[in-house]
N, C-alpha and C. Protein backbone atom coordinates (compact mmCIF):
# COMPACT_ATOMS: atom_id res chain seq x y z
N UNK A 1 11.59 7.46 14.66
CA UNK A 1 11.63 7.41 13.21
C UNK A 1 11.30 8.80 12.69
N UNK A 2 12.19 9.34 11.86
CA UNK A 2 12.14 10.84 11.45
C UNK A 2 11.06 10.40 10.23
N UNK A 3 10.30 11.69 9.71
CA UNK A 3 9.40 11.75 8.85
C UNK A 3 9.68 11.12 7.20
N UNK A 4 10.61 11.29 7.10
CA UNK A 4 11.54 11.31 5.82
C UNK A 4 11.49 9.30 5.89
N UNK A 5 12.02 8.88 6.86
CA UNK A 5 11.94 7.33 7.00
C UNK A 5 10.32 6.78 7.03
N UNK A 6 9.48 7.64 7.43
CA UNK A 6 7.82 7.30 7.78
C UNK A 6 7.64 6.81 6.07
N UNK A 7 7.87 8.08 4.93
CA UNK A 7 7.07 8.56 4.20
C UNK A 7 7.88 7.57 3.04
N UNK A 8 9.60 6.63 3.49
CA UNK A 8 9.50 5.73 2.44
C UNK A 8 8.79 4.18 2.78
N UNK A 9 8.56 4.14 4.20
CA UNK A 9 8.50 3.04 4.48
C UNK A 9 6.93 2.82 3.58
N UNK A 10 5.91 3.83 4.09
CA UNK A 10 4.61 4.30 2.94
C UNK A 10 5.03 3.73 1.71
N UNK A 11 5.88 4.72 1.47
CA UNK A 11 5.93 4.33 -0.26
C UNK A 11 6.26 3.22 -1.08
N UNK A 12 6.99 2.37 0.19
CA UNK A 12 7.11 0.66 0.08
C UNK A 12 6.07 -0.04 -0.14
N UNK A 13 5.29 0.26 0.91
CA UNK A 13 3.88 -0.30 1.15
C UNK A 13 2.85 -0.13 -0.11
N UNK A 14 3.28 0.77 -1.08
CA UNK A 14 2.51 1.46 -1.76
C UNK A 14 2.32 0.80 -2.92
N UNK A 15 4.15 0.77 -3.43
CA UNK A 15 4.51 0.00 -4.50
C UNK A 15 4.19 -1.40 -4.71
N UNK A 16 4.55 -1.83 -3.43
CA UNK A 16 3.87 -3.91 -3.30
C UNK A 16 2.73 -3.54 -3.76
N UNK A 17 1.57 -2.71 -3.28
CA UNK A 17 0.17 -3.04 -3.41
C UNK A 17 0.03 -2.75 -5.16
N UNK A 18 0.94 -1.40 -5.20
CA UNK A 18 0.88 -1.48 -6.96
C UNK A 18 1.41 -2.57 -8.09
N UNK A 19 2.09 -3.50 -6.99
CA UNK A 19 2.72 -5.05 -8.12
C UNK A 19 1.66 -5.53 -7.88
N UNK A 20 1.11 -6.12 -6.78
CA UNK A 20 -0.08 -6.84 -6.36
C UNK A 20 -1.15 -6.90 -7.33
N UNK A 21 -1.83 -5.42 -7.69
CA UNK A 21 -2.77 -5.30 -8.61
C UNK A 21 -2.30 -5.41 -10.00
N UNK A 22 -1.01 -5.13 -10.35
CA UNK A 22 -0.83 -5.28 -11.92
C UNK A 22 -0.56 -7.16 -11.97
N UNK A 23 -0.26 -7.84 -11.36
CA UNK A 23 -0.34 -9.33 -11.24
C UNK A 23 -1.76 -9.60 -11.62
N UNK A 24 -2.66 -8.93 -10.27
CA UNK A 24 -4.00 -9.49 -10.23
C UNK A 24 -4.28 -9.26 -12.23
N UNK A 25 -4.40 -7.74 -12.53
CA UNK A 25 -4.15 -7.58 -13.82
C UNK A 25 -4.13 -8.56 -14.81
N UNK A 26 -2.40 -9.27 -14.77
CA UNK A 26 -2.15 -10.21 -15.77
C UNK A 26 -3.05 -11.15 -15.59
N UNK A 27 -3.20 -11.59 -14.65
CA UNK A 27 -3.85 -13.12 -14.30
C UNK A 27 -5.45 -12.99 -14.69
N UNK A 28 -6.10 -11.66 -14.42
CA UNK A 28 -7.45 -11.79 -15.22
C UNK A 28 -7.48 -11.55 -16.86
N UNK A 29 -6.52 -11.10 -17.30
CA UNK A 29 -6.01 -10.71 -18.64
C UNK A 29 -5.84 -12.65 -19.36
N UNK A 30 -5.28 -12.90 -18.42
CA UNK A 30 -4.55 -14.24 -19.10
C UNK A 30 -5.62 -15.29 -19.03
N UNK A 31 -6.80 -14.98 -18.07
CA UNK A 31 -7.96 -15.94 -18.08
C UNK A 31 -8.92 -16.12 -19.22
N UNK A 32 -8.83 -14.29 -19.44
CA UNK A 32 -9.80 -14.32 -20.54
C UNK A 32 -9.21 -15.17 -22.13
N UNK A 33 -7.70 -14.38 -22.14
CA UNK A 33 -7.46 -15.29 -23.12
C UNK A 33 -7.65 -16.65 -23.26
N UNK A 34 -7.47 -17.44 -21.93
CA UNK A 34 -7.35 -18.85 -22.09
C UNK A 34 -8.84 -19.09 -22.42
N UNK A 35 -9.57 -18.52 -22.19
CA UNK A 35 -11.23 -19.00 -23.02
C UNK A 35 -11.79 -18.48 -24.34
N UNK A 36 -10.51 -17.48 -24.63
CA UNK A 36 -10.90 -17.06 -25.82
C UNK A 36 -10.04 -17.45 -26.93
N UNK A 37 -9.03 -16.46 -27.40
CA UNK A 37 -8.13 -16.88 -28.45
C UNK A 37 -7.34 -18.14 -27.93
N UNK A 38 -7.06 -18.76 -26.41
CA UNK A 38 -6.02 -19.75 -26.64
C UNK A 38 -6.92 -20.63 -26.60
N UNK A 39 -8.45 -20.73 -26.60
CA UNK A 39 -9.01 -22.24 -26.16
C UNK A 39 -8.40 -23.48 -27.99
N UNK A 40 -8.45 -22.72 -29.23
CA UNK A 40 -8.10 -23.48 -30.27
C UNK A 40 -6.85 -23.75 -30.18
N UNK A 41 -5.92 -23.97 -28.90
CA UNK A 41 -4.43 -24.07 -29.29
C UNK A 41 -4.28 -24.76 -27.73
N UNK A 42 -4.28 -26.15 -27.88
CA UNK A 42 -4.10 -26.95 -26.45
C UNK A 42 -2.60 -26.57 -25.90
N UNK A 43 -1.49 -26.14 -26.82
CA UNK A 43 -0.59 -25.76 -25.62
C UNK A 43 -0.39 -24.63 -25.11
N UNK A 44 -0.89 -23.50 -26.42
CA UNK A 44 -1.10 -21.93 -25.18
C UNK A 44 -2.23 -21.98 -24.37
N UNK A 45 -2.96 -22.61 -24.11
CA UNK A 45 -3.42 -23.02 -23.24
C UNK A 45 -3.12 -23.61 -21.71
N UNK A 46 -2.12 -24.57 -22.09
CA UNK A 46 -1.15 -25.31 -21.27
C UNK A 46 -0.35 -23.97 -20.44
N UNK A 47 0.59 -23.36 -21.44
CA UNK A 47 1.17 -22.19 -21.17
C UNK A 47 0.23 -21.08 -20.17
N UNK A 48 -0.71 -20.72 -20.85
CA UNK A 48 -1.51 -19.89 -19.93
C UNK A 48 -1.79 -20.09 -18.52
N UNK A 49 -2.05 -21.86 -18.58
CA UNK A 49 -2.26 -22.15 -16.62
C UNK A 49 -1.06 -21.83 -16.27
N UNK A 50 0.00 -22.15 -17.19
CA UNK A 50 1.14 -22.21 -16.35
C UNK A 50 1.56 -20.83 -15.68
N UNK A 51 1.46 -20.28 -16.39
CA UNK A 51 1.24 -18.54 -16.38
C UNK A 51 0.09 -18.12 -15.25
N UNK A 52 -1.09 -18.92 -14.91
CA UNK A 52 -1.68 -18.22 -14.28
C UNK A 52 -0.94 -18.75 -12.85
N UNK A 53 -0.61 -19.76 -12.68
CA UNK A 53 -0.09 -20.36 -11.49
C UNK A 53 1.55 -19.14 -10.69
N UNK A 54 1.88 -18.62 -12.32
CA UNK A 54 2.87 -17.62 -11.50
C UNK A 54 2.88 -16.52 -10.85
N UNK A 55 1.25 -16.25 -11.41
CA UNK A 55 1.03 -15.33 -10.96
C UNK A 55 0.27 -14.99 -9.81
N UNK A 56 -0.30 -15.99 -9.67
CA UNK A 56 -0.96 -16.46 -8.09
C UNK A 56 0.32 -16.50 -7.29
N UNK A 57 1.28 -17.48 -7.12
CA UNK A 57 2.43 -17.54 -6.28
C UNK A 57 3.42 -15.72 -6.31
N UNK A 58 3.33 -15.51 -6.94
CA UNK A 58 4.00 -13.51 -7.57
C UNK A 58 2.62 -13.38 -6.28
N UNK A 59 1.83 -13.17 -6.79
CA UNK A 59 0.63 -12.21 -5.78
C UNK A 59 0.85 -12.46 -4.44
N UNK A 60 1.17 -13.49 -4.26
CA UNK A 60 1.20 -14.13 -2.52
C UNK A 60 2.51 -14.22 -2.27
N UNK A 61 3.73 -13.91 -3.11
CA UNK A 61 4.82 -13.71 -2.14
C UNK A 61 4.42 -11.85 -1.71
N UNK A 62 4.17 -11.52 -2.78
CA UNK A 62 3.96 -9.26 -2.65
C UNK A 62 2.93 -9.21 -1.92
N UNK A 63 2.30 -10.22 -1.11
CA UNK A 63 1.29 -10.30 -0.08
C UNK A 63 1.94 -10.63 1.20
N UNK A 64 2.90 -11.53 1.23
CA UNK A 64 4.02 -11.39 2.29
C UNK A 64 4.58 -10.57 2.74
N UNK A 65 5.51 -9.59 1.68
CA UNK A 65 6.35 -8.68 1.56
C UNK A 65 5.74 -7.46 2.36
N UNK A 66 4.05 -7.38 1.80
CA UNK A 66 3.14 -6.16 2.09
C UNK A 66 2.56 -6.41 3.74
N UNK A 67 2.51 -7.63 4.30
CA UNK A 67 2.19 -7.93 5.09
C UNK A 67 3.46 -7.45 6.46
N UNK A 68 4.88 -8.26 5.94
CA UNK A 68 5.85 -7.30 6.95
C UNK A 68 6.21 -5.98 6.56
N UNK A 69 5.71 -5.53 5.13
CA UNK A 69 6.25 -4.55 5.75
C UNK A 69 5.24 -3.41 6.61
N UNK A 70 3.95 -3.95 6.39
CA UNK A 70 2.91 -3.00 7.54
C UNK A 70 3.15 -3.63 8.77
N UNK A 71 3.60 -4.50 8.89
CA UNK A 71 4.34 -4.63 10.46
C UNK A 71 5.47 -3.86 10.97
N UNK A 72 5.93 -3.11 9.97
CA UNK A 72 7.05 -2.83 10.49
C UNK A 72 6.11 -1.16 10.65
N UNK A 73 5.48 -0.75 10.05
CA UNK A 73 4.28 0.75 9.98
C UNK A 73 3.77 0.63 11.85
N UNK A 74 3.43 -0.70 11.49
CA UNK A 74 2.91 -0.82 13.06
C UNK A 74 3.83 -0.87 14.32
N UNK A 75 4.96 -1.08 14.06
CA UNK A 75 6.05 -1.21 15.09
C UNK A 75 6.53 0.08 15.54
N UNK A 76 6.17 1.24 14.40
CA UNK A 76 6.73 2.36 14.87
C UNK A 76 5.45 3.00 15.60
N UNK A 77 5.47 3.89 16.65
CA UNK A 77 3.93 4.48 16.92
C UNK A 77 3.86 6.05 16.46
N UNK A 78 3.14 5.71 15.27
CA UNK A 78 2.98 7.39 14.90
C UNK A 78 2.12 8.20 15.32
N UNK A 79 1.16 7.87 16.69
CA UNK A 79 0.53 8.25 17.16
C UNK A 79 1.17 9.36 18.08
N UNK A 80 2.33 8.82 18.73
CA UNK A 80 2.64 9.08 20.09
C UNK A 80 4.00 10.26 19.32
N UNK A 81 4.37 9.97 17.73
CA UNK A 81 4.94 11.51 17.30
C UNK A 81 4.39 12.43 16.56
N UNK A 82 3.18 11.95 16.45
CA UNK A 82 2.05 12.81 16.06
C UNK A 82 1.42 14.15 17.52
N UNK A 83 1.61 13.18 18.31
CA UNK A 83 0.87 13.91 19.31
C UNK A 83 2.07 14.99 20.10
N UNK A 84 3.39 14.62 19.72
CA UNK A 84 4.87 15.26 20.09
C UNK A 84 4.79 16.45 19.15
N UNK A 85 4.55 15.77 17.54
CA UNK A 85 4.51 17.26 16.25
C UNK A 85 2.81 18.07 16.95
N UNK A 86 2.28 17.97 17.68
CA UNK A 86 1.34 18.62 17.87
C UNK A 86 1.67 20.20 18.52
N UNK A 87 1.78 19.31 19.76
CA UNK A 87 2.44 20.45 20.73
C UNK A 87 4.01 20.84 20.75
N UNK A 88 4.61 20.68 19.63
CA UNK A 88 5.82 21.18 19.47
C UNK A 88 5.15 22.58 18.69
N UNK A 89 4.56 22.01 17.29
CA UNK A 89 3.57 23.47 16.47
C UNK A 89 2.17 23.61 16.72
N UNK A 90 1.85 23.54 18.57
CA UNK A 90 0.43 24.01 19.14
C UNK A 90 0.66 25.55 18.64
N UNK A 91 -0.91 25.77 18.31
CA UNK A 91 -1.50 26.92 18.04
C UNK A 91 -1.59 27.87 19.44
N UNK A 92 -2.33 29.07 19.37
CA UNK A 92 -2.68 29.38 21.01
C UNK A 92 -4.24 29.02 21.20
N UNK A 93 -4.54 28.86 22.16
CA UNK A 93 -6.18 28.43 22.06
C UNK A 93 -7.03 29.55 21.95
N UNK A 94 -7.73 28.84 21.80
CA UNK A 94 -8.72 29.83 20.99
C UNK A 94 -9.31 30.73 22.06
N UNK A 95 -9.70 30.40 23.17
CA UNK A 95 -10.27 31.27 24.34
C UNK A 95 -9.18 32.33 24.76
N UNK A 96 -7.49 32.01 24.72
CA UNK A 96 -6.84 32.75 24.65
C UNK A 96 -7.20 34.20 23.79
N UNK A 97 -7.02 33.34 22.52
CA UNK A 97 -6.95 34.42 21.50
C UNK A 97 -8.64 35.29 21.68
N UNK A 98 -9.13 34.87 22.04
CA UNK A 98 -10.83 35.84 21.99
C UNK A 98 -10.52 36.65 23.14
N UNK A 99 -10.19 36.12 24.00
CA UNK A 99 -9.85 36.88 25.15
C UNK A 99 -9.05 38.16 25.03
N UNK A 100 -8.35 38.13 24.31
CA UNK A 100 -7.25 39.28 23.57
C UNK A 100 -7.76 39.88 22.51
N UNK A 101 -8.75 39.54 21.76
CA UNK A 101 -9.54 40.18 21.46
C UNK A 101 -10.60 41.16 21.75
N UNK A 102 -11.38 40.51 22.42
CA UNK A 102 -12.22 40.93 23.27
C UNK A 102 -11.83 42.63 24.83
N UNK A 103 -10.18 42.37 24.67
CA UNK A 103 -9.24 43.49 25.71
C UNK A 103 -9.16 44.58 24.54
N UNK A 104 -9.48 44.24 23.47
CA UNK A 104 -8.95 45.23 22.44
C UNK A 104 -9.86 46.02 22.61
């Protein structure tokens, strides 16, 4: 997996978690109302559970979604092209370099 594919699969991962929290958002937004301005109005009230119920089921499908797609983060091993980008742009070591110093 080239870097360019790493850094959208991330940014997938990123975005679910950013629906995730603006849900969580509505749904504490929509609680307060239902005890505040909708408690004098039995059907925005009604409306509001109904509303909170979508947004529970919304949170837990983008909890699915977020769930494969860090499976798929995990399927690739970025360890093992991490450790390839290492020693492709290794430095010289350092005892090298003192050593060549030290001749100077």
């Amino acid at each position: 997996m080239q870097t360019k594919q790493k850094i959208q699969v991330l940014e997938k991962a990123i975005s679910i978690l950013e629906g995730i929290q603006t849900f969580e958002r509505l749904k504490e937004s929509n609680l307060e109302n239902r005890y505040g301005i909708y408690s004098s109005f039995p059907s925005l009230t009604t409306k509001s559970i109904h509303q909170d119920e979508i947004y529970t089921m919304c949170i837990a499908r983008l909890n699915e979604r977020l769930k494969k797609q860090l499976e798929v983060v995990d399927s690739y091993s970025f360890s093992e092209e991490l450790e390839e980008n290492d020693n492709k742009y290794q430095f010289p070591f350092h005892e090298d370099v003192m050593s060549a110093l030290n001749a100077l």
